[in-house]
Protein backbone atom coordinates (compact mmCIF):
# COMPACT_ATOMS: atom_id res chain seq x y z
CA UNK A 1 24.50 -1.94 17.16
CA UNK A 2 26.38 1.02 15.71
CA UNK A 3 25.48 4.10 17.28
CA UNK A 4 27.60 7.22 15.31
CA UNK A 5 26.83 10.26 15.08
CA UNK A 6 25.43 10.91 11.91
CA UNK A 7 26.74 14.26 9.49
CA UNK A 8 24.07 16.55 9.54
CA UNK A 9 21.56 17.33 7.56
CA UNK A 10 20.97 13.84 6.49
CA UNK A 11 19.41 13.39 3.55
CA UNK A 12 16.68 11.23 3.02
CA UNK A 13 15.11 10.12 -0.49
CA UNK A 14 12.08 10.21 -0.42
CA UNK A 15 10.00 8.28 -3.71
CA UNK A 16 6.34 8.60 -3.00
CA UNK A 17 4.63 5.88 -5.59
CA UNK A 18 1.77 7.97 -5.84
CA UNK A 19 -0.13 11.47 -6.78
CA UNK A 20 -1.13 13.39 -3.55
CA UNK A 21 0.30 11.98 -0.82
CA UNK A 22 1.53 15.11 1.37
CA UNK A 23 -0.32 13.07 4.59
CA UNK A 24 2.71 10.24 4.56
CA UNK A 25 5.44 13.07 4.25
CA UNK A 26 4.06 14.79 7.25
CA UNK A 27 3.68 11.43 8.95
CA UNK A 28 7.35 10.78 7.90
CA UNK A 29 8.65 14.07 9.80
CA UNK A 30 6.37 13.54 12.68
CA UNK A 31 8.27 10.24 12.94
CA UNK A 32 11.55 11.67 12.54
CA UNK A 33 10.72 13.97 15.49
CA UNK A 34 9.44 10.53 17.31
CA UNK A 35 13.24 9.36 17.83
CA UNK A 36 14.51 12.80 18.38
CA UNK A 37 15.07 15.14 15.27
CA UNK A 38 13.07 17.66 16.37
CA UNK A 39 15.69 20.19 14.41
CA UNK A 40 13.98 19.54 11.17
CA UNK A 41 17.64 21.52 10.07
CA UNK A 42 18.82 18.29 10.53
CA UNK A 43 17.42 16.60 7.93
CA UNK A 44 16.52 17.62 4.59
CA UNK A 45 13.83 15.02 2.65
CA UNK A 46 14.25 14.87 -1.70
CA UNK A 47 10.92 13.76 -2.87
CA UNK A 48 9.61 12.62 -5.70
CA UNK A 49 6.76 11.73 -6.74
CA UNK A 50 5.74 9.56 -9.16
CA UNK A 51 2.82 8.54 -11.06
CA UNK A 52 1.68 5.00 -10.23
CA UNK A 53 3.99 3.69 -13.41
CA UNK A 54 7.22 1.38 -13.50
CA UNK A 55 8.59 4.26 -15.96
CA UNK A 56 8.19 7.00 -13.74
CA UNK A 57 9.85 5.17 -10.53
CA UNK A 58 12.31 3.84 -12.84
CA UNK A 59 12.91 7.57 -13.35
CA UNK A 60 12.45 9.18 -10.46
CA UNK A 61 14.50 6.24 -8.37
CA UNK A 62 17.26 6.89 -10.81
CA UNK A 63 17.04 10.14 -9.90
CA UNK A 64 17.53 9.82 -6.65
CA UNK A 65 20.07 7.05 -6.69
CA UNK A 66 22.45 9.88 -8.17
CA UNK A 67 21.82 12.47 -5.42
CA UNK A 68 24.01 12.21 -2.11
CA UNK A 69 21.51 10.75 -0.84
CA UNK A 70 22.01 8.93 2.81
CA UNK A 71 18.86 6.73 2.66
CA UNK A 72 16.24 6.53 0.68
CA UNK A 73 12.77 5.22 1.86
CA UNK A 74 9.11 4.35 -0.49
CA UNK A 75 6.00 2.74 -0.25
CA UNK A 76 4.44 -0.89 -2.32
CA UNK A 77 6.15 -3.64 -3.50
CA UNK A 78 6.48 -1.93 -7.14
CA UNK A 79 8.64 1.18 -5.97
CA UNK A 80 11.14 -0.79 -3.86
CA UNK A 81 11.75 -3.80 -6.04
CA UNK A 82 12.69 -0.74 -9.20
CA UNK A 83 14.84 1.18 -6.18
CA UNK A 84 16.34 -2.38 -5.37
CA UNK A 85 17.72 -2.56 -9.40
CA UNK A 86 18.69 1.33 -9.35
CA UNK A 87 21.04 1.23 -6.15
CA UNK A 88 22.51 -2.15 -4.96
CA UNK A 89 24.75 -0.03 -1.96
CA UNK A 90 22.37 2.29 -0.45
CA UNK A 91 19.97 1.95 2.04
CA UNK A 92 16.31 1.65 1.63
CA UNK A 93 13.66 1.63 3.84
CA UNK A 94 10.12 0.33 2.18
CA UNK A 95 6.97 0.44 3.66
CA UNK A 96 3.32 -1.53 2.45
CA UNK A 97 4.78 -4.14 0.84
CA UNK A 98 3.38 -7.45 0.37
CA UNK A 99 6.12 -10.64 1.34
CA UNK A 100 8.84 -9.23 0.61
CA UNK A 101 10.90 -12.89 0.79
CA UNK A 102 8.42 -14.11 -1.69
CA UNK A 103 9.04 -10.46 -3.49
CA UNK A 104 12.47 -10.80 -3.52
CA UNK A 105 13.38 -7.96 -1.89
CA UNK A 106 15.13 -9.54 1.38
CA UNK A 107 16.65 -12.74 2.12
CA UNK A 108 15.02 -13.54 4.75
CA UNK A 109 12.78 -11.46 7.23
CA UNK A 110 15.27 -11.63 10.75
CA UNK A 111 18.43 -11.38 8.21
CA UNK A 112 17.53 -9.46 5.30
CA UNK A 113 20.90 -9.39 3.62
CA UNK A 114 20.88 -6.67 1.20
CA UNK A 115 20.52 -2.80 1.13
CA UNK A 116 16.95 -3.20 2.22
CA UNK A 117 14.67 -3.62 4.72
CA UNK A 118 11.66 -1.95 6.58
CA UNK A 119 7.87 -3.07 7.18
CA UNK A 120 5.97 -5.13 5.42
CA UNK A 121 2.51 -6.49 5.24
CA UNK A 122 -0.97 -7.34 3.33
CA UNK A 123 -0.12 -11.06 4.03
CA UNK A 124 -2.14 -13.54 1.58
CA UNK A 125 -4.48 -14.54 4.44
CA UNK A 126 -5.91 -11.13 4.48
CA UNK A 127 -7.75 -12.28 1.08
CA UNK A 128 -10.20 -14.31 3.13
CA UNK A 129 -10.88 -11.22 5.37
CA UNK A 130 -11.86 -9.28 2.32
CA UNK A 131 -14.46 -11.78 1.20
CA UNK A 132 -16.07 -12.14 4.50
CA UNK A 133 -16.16 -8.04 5.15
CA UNK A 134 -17.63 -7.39 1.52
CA UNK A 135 -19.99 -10.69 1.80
CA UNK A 136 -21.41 -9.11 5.64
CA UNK A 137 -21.72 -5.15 3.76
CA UNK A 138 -23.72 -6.98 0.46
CA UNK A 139 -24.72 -10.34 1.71
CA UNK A 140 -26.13 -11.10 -2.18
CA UNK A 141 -22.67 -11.57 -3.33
CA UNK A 142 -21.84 -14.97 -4.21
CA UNK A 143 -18.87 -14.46 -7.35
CA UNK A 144 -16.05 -11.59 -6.36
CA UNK A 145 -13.67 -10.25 -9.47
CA UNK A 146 -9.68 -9.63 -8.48
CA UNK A 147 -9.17 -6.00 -10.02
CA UNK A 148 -5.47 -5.68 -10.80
CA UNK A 149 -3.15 -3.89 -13.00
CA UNK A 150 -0.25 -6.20 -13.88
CA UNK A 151 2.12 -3.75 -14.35
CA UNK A 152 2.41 -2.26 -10.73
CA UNK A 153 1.03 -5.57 -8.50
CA UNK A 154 3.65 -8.24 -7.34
CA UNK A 155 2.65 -11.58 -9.26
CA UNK A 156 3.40 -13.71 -5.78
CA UNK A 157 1.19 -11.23 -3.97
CA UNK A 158 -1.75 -11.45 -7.17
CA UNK A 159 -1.32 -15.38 -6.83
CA UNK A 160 -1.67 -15.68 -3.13
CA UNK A 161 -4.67 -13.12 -2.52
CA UNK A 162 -6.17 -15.28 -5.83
CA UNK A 163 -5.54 -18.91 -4.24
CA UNK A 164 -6.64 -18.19 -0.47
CA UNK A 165 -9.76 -15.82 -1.52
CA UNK A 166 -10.33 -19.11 -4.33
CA UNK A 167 -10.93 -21.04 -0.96
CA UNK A 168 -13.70 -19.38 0.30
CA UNK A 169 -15.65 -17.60 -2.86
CA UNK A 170 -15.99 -18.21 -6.31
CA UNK A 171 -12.91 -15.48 -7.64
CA UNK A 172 -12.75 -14.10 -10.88
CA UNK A 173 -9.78 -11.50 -12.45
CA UNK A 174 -9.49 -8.82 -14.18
CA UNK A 175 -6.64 -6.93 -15.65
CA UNK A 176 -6.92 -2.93 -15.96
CA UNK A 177 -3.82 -0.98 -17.89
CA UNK A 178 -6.24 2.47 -18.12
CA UNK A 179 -8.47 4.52 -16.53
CA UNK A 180 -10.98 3.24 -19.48
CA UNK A 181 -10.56 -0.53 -18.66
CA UNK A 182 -11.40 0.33 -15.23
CA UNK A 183 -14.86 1.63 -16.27
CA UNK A 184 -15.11 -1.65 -18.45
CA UNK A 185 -14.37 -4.03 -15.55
CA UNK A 186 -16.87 -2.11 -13.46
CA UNK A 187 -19.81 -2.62 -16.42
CA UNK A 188 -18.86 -6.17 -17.19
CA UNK A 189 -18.86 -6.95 -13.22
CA UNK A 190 -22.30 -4.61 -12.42
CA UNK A 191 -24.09 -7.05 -15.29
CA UNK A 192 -23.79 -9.97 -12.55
CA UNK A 193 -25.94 -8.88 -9.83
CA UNK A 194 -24.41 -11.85 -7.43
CA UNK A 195 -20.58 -9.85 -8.15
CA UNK A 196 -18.98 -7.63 -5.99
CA UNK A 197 -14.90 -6.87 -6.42
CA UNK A 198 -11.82 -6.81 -4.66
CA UNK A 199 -9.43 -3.71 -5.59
CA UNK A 200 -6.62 -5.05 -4.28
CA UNK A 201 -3.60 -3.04 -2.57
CA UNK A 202 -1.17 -1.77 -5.52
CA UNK A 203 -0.25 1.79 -7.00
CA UNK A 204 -2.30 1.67 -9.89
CA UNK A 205 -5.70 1.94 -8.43
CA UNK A 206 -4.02 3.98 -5.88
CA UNK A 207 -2.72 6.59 -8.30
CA UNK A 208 -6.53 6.31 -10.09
CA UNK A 209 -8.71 6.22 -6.94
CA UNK A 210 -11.07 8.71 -7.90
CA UNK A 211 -11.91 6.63 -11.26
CA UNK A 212 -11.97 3.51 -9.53
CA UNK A 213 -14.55 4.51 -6.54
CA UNK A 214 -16.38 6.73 -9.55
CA UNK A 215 -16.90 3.78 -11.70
CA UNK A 216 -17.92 1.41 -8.85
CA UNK A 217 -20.04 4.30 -7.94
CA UNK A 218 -22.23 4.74 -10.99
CA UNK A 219 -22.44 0.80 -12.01
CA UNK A 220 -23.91 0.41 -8.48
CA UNK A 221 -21.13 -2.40 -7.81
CA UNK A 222 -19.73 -3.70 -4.55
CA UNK A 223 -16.29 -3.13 -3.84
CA UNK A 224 -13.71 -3.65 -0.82
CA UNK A 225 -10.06 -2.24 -1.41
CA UNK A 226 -7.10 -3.02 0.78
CA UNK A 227 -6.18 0.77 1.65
CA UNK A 228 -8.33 3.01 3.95
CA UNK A 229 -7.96 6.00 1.72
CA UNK A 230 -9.99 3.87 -1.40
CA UNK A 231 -12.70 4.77 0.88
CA UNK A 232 -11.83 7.98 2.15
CA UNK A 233 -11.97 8.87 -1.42
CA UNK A 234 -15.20 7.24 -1.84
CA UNK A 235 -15.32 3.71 -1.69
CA UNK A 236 -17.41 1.64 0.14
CA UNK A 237 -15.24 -0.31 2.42
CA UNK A 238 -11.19 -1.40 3.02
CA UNK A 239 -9.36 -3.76 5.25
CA UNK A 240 -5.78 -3.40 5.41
CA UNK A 241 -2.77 -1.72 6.92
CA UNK A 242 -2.62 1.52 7.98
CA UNK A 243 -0.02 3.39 5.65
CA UNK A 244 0.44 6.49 7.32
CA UNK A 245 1.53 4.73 10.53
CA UNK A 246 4.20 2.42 8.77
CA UNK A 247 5.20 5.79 6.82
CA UNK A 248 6.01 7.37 10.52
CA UNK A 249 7.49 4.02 11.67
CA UNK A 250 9.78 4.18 9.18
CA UNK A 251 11.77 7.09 10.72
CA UNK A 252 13.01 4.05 13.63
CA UNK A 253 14.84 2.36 10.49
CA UNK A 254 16.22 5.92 8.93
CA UNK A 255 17.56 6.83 12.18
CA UNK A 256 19.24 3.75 13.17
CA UNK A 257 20.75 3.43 9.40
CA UNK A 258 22.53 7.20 9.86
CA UNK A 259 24.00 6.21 13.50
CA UNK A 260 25.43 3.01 11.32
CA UNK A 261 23.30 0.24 11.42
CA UNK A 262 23.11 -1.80 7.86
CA UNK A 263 19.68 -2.66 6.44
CA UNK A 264 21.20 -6.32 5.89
CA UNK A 265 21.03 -6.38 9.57
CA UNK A 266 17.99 -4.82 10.56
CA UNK A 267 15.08 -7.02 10.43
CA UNK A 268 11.66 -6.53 8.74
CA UNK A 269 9.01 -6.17 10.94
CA UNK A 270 5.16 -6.93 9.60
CA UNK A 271 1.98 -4.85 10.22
CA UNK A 272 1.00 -5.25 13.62
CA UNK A 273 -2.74 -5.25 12.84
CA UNK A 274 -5.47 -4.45 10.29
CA UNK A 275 -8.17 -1.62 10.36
CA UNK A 276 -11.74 -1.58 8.98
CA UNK A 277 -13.01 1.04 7.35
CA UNK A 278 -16.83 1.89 5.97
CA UNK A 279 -18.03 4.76 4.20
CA UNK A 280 -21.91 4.97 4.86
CA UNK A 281 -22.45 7.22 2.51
CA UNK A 282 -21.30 4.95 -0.19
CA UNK A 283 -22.87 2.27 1.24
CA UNK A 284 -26.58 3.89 1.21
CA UNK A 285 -26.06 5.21 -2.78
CA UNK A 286 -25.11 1.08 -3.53
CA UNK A 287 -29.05 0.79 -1.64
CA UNK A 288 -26.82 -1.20 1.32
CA UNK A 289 -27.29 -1.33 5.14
CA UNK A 290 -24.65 -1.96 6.64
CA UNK A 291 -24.88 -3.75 9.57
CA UNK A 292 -24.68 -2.60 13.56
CA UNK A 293 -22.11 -5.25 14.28
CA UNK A 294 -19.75 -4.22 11.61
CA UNK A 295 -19.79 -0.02 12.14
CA UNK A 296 -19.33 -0.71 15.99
CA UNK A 297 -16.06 -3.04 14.55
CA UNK A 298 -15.00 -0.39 12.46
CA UNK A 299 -11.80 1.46 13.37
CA UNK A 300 -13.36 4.22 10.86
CA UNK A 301 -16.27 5.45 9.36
CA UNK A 302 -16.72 7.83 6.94
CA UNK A 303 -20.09 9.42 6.56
């Protein structure tokens, strides 16, 4: 493995897919300092940030992709699969991506074979996990609805959350392209009583949390998302990865890219586990209990 000595300050890209998200940049430094620049003099981080949209990370990665840039890192399958057509020579790292074989994005996950690699995650399986968690929080739920916006979710990642959560519930789909269509999907779904939904894990609901957990919120309907700050914002309950810990891992890729290394070379690790989180006080406005068993499973609750 190459081990140079990189010029300093290296400069990292930074595209951040969403609005406010200051938490990953600090986790991003604190990572940096994890494999030894503590000098933050010796790196300097270009961020952008973008608004949810292809057009803006079209953009923005552009942008970036002209700097002298040494590596450039973002988070969701969206962002790095635009970076991947902006720059074909250098390195990205991505983080919260769905497969990113099936994606595209890498060859294969122990040789990825391009300029990218990084951490992945929010395997299809997890679909199954979200209709149990939602099912135990509002046991009335017999029909979920697949919120997505088609624009910013990767169609093999829509298709195998669809297929595996299809094995276990009756699954229904909508398609949201505004804030207003998100409010319509949560009226249409809130006239079922027996429907709950699954937000899943993209930047568009991301970049519109507080409308999503608003309009769940005063339709009274049942939701589970696939990022833990859905319900630090206000929703009622998420099972997925932990971003901010794959933003800080990603510093262990950065680092050994400077010293040499080639992301063609480096392989993709996946999420090493899942967290549960409940907000009660979400839970007790939707008239839910939740139960014992499933705060004392919780890795966090939100009051």
């Amino acid at each position: 493995m190459p081990n140079k000595q990189p010029h300093l300050p290296v400069r990292i890209g930074v595209l951040l897919p969403v609005p406010g998200n200051d938490r990953f940049l600090a986790l991003l430094r604190d990572g940096l300092r994890d494999v030894g620049w503590v000098d933050e003099g010796a790196f300097s981080l270009e961020v952008r940030q973008a608004d949810g949209t292809v057009a803006a990370f079209w953009r923005l990665g552009s942008e970036l992709a002209a700097l002298p840039i040494d590596v450039m890192v973002t988070a969701s399958t969206a962002a790095a699969t635009i970076l991947a057509q902006v720059t074909t020579t250098k390195p990205i790292v991505f983080v919260g991506t769905f497969d990113p074989v099936a994606a595209g994005l890498v060859a294969s996950l122990d040789y990825p074979g391009r300029n990218l690699t990084g951490i992945a995650g929010f395997q299809a399986d997890i679909a199954a996990k979200w209709v149990s968690h939602l099912k135990e929080i509002a046991p009335g739920i017999t029909r979920l609805v697949i919120l997505s916006n088609p624009a910013s979710v990767s169609p093999a990642a829509l298709a195998g959350w669809k297929t595996v959560a299809s094995q276990v519930a009756e699954i229904g789909e909508v398609h949201v392209d505004t804030v207003n269509d998100i409010k319509r999907a949560a009226a249409d779904v809130a006239r079922d009583t027996r429907a709950g939904m699954i937000v899943v894990p993209h930047t568009f609901p991301f970049a519109n949390r507080s409308a999503v957990v608003e309009a769940m919120a005063k339709h009274r309907v049942p939701a589970i998302y696939g990022i833990a700050e859905m319900v630090r914002s206000g929703g009622l309950v998420s099972y997925g990865q932990d971003l901010g810990t794959q933003w800080r891992m990603s510093a262990v890729y950065i680092d050994k890219i400077v010293r040499g290394a080639s992301p063609r070379d480096l392989p993709v690790q996946y999420a090493a586990q899942y967290a549960l989180a409940i907000n009660k006080g979400a839970a007790t406005a939707l008239g839910l209990a939740v139960p014992k068993a499933m705060i004392e499973r919780a890795d966090e609750v939100v009051e």
